[in-house]
Protein backbone atom coordinates (compact mmCIF):
# COMPACT_ATOMS: atom_id res chain seq x y z
CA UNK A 1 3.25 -20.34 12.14
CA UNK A 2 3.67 -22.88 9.44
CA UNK A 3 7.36 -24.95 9.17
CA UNK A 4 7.22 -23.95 5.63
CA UNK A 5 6.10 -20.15 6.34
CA UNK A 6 9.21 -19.95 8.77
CA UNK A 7 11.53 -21.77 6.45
CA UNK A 8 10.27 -18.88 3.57
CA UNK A 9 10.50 -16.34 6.02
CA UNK A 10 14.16 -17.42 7.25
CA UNK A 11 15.39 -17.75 3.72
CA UNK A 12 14.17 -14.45 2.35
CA UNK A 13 16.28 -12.97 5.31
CA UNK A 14 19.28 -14.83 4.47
CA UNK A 15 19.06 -13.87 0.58
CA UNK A 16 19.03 -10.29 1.56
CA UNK A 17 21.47 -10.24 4.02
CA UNK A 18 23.84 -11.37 1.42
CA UNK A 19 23.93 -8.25 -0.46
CA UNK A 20 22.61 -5.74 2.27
CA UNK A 21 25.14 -5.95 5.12
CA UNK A 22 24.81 -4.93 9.10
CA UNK A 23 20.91 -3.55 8.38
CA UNK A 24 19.02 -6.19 9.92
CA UNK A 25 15.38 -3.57 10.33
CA UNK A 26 15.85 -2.70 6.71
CA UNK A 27 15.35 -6.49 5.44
CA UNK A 28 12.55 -6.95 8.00
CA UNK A 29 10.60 -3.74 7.01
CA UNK A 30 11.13 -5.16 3.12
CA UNK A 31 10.02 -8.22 4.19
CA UNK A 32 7.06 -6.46 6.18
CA UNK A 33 5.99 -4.57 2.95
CA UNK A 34 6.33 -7.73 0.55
CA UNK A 35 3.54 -9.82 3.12
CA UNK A 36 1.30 -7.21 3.92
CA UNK A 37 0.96 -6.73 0.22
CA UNK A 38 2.53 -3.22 -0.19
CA UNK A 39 4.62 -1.29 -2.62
CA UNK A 40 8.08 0.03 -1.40
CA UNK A 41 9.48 2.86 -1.37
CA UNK A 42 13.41 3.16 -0.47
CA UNK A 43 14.20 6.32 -0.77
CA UNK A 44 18.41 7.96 -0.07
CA UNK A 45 21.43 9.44 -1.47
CA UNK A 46 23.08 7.68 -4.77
CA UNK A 47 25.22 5.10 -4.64
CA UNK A 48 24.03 3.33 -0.83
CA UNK A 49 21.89 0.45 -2.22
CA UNK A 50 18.43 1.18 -2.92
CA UNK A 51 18.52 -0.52 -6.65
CA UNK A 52 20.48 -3.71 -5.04
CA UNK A 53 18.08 -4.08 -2.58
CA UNK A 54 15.03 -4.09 -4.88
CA UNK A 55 17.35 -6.30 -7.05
CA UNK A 56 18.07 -8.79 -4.13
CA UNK A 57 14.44 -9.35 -3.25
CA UNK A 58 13.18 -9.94 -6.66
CA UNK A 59 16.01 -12.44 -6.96
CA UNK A 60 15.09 -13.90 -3.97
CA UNK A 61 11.45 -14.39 -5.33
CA UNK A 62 11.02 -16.74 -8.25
CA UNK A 63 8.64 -14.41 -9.92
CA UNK A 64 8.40 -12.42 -12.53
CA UNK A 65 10.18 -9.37 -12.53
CA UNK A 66 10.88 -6.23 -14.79
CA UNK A 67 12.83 -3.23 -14.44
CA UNK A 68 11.81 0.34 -15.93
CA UNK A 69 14.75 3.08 -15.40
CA UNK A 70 12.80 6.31 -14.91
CA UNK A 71 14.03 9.30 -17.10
CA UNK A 72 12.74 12.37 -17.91
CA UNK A 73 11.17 11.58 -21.06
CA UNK A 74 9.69 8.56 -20.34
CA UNK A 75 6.31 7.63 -20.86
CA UNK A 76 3.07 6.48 -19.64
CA UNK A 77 2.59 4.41 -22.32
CA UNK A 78 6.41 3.03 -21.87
CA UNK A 79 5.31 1.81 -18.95
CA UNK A 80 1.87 0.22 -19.11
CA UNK A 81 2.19 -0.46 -23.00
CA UNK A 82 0.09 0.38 -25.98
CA UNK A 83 -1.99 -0.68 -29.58
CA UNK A 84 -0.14 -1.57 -32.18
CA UNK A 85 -1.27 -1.19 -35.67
CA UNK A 86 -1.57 -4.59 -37.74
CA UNK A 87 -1.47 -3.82 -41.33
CA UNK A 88 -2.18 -7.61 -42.14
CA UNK A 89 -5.66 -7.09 -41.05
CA UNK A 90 -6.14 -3.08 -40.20
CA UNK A 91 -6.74 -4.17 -36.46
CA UNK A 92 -5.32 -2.80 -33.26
CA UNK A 93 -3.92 -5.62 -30.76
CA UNK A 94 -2.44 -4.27 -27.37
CA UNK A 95 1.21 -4.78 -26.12
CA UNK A 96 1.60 -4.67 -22.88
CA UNK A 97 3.92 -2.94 -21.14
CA UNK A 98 6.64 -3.88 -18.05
CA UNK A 99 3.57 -3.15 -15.66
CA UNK A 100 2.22 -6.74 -16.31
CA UNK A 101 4.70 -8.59 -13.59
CA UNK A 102 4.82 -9.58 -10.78
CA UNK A 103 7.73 -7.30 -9.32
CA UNK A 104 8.08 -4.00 -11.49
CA UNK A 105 11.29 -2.22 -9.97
CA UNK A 106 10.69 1.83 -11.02
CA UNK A 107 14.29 2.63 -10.49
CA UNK A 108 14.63 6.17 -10.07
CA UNK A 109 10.92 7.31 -10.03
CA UNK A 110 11.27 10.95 -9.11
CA UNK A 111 13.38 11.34 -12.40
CA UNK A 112 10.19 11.35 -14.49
CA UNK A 113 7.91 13.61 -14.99
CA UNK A 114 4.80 14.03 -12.62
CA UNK A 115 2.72 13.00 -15.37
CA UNK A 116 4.19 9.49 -15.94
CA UNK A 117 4.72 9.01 -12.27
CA UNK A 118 1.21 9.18 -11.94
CA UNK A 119 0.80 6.22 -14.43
CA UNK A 120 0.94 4.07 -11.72
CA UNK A 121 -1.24 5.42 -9.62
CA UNK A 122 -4.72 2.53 -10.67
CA UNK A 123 -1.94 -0.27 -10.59
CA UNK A 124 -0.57 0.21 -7.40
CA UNK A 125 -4.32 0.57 -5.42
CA UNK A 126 -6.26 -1.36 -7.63
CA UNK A 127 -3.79 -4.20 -8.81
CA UNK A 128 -5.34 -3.21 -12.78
CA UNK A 129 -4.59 -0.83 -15.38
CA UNK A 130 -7.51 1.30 -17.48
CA UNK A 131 -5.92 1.52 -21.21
CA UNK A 132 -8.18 2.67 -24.12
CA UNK A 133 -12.08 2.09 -21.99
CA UNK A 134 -10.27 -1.57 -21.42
CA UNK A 135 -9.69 -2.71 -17.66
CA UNK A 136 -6.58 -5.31 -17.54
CA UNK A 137 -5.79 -7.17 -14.47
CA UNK A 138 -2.29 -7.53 -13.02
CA UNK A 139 -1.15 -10.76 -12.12
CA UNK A 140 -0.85 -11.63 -8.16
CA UNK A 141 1.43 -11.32 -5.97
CA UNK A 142 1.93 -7.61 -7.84
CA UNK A 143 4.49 -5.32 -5.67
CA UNK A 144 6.18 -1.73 -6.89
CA UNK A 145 9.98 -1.90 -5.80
CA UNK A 146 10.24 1.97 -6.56
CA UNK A 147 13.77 3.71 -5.63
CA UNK A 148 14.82 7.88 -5.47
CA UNK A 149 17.09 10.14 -4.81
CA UNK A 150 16.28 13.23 -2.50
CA UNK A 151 14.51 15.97 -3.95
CA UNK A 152 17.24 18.61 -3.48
CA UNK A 153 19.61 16.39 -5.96
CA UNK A 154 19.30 18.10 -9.41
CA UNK A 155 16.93 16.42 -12.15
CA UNK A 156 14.22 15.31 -9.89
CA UNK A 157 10.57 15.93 -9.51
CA UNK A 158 8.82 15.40 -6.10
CA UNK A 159 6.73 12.40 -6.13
CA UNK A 160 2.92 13.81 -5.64
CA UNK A 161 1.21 13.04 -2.29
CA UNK A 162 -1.49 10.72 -4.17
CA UNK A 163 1.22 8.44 -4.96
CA UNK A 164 3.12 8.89 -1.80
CA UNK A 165 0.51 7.42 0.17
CA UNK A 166 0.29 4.40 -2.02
CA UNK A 167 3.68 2.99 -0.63
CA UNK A 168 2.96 0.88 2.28
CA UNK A 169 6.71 1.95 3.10
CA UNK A 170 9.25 4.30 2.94
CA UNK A 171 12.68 2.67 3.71
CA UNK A 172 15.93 4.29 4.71
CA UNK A 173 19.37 2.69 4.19
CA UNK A 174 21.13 5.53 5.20
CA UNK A 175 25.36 5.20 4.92
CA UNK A 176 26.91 2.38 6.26
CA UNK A 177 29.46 1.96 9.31
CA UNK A 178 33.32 2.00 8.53
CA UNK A 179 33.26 -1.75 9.21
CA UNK A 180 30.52 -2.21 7.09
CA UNK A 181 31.83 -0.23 4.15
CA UNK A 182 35.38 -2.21 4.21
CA UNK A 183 33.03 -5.32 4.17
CA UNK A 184 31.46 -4.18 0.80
CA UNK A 185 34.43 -3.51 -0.52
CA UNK A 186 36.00 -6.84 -0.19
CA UNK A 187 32.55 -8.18 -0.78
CA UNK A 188 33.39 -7.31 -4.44
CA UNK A 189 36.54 -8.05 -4.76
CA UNK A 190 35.84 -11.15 -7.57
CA UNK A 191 32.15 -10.03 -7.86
CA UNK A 192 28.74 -8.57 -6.98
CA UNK A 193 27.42 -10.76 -3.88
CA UNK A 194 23.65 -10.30 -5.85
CA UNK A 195 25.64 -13.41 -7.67
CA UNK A 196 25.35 -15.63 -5.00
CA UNK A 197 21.07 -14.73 -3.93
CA UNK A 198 19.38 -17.60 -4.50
CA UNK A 199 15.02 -18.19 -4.65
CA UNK A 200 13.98 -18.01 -1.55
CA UNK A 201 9.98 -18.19 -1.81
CA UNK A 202 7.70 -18.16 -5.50
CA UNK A 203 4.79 -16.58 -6.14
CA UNK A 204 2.54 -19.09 -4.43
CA UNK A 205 4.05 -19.08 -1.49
CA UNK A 206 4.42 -15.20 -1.62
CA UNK A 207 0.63 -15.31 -2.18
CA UNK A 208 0.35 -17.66 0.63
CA UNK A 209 2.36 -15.58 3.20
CA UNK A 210 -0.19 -12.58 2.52
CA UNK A 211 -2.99 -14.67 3.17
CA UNK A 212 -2.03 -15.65 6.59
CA UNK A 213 -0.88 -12.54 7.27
CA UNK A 214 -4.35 -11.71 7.57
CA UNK A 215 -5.38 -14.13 9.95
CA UNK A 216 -3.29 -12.25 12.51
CA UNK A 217 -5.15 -11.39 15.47
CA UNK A 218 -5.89 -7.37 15.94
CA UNK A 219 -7.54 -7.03 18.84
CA UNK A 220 -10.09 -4.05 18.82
CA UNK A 221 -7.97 -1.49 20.66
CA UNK A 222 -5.23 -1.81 18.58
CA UNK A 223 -7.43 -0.23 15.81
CA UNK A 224 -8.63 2.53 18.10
CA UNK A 225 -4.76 3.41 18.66
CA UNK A 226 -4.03 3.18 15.10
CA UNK A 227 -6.44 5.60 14.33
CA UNK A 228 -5.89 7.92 16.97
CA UNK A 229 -2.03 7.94 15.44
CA UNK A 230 -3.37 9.28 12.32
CA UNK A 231 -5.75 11.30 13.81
CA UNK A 232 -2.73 12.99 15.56
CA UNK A 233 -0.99 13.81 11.99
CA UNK A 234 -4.33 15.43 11.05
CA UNK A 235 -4.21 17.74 14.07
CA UNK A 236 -0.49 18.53 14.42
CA UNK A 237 0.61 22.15 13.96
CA UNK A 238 3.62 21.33 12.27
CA UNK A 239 1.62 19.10 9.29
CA UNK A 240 -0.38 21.03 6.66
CA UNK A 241 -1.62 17.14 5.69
CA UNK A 242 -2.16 14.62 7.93
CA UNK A 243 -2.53 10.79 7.42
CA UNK A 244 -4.90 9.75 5.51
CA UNK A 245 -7.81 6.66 6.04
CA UNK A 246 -5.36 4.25 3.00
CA UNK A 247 -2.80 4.97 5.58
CA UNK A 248 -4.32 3.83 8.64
CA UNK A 249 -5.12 0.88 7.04
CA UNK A 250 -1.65 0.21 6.03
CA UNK A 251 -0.23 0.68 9.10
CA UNK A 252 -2.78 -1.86 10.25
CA UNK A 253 -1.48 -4.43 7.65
CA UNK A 254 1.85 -4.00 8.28
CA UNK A 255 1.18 -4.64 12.12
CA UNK A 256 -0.28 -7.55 10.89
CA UNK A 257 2.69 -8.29 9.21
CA UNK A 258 5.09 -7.09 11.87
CA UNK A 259 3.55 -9.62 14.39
CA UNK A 260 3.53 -12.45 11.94
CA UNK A 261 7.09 -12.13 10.88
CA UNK A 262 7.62 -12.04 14.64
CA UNK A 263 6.13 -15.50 14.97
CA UNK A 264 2.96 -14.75 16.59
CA UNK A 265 -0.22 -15.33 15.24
CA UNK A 266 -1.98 -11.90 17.30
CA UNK A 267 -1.02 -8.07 17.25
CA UNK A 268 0.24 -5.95 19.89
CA UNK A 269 0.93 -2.78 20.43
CA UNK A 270 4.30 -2.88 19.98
CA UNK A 271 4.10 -4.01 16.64
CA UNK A 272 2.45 -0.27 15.69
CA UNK A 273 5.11 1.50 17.45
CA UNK A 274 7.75 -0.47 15.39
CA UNK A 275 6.32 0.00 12.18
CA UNK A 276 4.84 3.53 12.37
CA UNK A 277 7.48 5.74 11.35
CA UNK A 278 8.68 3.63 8.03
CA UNK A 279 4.59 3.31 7.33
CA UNK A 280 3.22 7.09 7.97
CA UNK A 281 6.15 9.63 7.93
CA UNK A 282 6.39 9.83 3.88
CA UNK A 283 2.91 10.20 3.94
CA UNK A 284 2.20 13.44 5.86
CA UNK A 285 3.33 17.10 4.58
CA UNK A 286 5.25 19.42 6.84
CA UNK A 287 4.16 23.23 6.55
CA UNK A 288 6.16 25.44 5.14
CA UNK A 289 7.78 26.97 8.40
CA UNK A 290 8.08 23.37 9.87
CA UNK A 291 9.68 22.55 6.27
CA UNK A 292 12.28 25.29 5.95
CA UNK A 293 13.12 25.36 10.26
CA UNK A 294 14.33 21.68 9.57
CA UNK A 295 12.03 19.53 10.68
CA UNK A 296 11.84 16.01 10.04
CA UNK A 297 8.76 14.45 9.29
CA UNK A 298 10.48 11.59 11.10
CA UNK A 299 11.12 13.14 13.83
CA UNK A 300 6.98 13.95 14.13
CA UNK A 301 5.56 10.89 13.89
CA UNK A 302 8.12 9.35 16.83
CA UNK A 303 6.75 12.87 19.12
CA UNK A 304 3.17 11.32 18.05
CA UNK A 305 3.94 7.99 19.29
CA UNK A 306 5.15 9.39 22.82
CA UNK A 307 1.89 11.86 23.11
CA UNK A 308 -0.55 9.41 22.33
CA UNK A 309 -1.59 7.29 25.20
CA UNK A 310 -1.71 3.65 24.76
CA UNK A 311 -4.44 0.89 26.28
CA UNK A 312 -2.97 -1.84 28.44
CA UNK A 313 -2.98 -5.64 26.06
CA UNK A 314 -2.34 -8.33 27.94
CA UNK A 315 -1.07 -10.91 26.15
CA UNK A 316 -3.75 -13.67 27.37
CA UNK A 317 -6.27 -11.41 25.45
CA UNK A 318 -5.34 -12.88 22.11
CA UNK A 319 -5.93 -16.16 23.38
C-alpha cells in the first residue's frame, strides 16, 4: 500500500475515534463502506451515535457535505430539487437540491414516507438523478450517510427492500460499556469532541482510495464462496428473500476493501467472513414465523457462514 494511502487510512481512524469511543469494528466497517464506494446504513436506538458518526466522517473528509433531516412530510423534490419559474424571461431554470454533494447525510430516513425514501433510489445505484426527462450527474466520490431508528419506535416507516439492498452496510453501534459511557460524559464536559475532528483525506484522495481498492487481488474461489453465501440466503427456510446478485457484488467490494484496509494488496477468505454479516443481513427478509419466533437476521447469516464449506487459499496463491 501507498505511504500516503496508509497515512489517509490511519488518520480517518484517528478522526473517528475521537468522537466514537471503545468501537474500533464500527470505524473500520465505516471506513470499509466509504472505499468500496458504498452508502451506509447505521441503523439503532436514539440517542447512541448514529448522526455523530455520519457527522464525524464527513468532517473528517474535506468534501462537500449536506444534511437533510427526514420528516414525515418531506419531499422528493426537497431532496433532489426542482424548476423554478423566472418571470424575467417566462423560463424554467432548475435548483438543485441537497442530493448534489458529495456526502448527503439522510438523518432519520425511515421517518419519511415510503414515497420520498424511494427518491433516492437512481442516486444511490446510478450516482445520477432523472428530474423532468433530464439526467444530472452527481459529483464523485458520492456516499449516502443514512441513519434510523428501529421500526417498532413510533413514527417510522420500514425502509423498502429495493432500497435496503442499496446500502453496502448496515452498521450497529449498539450501547456503550459503563466505562465507555462515563468517558462520554466527561468527553463533554466543555464541549462536543466533533470540535476537535480534523480533515483527514479530500475528495481526491477519497476517489483515489476506491480506485486501488479495486486492484485488490480476488482470487477465483473467493467469488465461488461469495456466491454460494448468497445462494444460501436464497435457500434458507427461515428467509422468504434471499440475497440478491447487487449484494453479492457488494460483499465482494467490501472484501476488497476489508483486505486493503488490512494492508494487503489480495483477498482472503477471511476477509468475507468478517464483512458478511454488516454487508448481507439487512438485506434478506425473515418469514413471518422466523420474524415473530425472534429471530435475528443476524443471527442467520453467521449459521450460513458455519454451513457453508470453505476452499483452502494459501497465501502464496496471491503471489
Amino acid at each position: 500500500m501507498e505511504r500516503e494511502h496508509q497515512e489517509n487510512l490511519s488518520g480517518l481512524r484517528m478522526q473517528l475515534g475521537r468522537v466514537i469511543l471503545g468501537k474500533p469494528e464500527v470505524i473500520e466497517n465505516a471506513i470499509i463502506a466509504l472505499l468500496s464506494g458504498g452508502h451506509i446504513l447505521v441503523e439503532d436506538v436514539p440517542g447512541v451515535g448514529k448522526t455523530t458518526l455520519a457527522k464525524a466522517l464527513a468532517k473528517s473528509l474535506s468534501a462537500d457535505f449536506k444534511r437533510v433531516q427526514f420528516t414525515p412530510d418531506l419531499l422528493p423534490t426537497d431532496i433532489l430539487g426542482s424548476s423554478v419559474y423566472n418571470p424575467r424571461d417566462g423560463s424554467f431554470n432548475f435548483k438543485q437540491g441537497p442530493i448534489f454533494t458529495n456526502i448527503l447525510l439522510a438523518d432519520e430516513i425511515n421517518r419519511a414516507s415510503p414515497r420520498t425514501q424511494s427518491s433516492l433510489l437512481e442516486a444511490m445505484s446510478e450516482r445520477q438523478v432523472s428530474i423532468e426527462g433530464k439526467t444530472y450527474p452527481l459529483p464523485a466520490p458520492f456516499l449516502v450517510i443514512a441513519t434510523q431508528n428501529p421500526i417498532e419506535f413510533h413514527g417510522t416507516y420500514p425502509l423498502p427492500e429495493a432500497q435496503l439492498d442499496r446500502f453496502a452496510m448496515n452498521i450497529n453501534l449498539g450501547y456503550p460499556t459503563r466505562a465507555q459511557e462515563v468517558e462520554v460524559l466527561y468527553g463533554q464536559f466543555h464541549h462536543h469532541p466533533l470540535d476537535d475532528v480534523t480533515t483527514a483525506a479530500d475528495s481526491a484522495s477519497v476517489v483515489a482510495l476506491q480506485t486501488a481498492v479495486r486492484s485488490v487481488k480476488m482470487d477465483r474461489r473467493i467469488g465461488d464462496y461469495i456466491v454460494e453465501l448468497a445462494d444460501a440466503t436464497r435457500h434458507h427456510p427461515s428467509l422468504k428473500m434471499g440475497c440478491s446478485p447487487r449484494g453479492s457484488l457488494l460483499l465482494f467490494r467490501n472484501t476488497q476493501a476489508h483486505a486493503f484496509v488490512a494492508g494487503r494488496d489480495y483477498a482472503v477468505i477471511e476477509d468475507v467472513k468478517a464483512i458478511a454479516v454488516p454487508t448481507l443481513a439487512h438485506r434478506v427478509a425473515l418469514d413471518t414465523k422466523a420474524k415473530y419466533s425472534g429471530v435475528r437476521k443476524e443471527e442467520i447469516v453467521r449459521e450460513i457462514l458455519e454451513k457453508v464449506p470453505v476452499g483452502i487459499l494459501k497465501k502464496a496463491e496471491h503471489a
